[in-house]
Protein backbone atom coordinates (compact mmCIF):
# COMPACT_ATOMS: atom_id res chain seq x y z
CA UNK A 1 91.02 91.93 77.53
CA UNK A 2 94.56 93.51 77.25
CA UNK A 3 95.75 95.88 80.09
CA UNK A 4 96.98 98.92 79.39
CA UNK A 5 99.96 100.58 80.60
CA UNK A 6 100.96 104.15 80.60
CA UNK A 7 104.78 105.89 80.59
CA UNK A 8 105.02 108.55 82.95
CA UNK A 9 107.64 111.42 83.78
CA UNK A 10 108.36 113.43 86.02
CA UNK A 11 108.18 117.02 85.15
CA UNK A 12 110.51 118.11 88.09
CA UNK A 13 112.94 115.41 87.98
CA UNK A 14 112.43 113.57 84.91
CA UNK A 15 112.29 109.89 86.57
CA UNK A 16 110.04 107.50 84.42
CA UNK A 17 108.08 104.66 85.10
CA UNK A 18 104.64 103.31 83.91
CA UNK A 19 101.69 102.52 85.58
CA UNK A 20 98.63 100.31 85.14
CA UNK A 21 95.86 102.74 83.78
CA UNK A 22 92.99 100.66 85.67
CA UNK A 23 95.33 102.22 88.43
CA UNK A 24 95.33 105.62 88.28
CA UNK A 25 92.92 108.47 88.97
CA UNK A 26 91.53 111.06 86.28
CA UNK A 27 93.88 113.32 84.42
CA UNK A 28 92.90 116.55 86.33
CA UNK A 29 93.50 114.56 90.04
CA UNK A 30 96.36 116.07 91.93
CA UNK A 31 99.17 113.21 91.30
CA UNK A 32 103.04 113.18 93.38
CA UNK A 33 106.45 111.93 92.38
CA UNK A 34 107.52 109.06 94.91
CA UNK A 35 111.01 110.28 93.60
CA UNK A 36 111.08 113.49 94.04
CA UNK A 37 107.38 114.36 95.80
CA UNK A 38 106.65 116.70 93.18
CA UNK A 39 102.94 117.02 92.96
CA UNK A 40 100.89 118.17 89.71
CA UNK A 41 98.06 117.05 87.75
CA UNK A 42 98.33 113.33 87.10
CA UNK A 43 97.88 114.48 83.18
CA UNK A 44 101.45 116.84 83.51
CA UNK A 45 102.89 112.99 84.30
CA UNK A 46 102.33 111.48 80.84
CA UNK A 47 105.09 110.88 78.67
CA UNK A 48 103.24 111.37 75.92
CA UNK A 49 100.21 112.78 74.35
CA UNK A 50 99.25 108.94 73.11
CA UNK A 51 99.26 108.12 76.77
CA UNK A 52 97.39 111.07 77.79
CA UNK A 53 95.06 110.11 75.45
CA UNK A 54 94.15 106.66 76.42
CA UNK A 55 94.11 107.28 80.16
CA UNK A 56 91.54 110.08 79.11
CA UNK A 57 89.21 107.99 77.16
CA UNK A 58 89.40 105.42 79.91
CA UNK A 59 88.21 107.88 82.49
CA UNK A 60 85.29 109.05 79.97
CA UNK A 61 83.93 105.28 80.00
């Protein structure tokens, strides 16, 4: 089995980075920048909607 990785972005400070998604929490989980501390919904981090999308249907499972 393949891991998947996710881009991220901050929405305050635009600093990217990607993340295992066996690593992070569900979309709707309060989620912080380490760059700028920043905190939103983990799904406001997602560069884009494809990633949104996986880390979604790997929370549904």
């Amino acid at each position: 089995m393949q891991e998947a990785w996710l881009q991220l972005q901050c929405p305050a400070c635009s600093v990217t980075w990607e993340e295992r998604v066996s690593d992070l929490p569900a979309p709707d989980t309060a989620f912080d920048c380490d760059g700028c501390g920043a905190e939103r919904s983990l799904s406001e981090f997602m560069r884009t909607a494809r990633d949104l999308e996986v880390l979604q249907a790997f929370t549904e499972s």
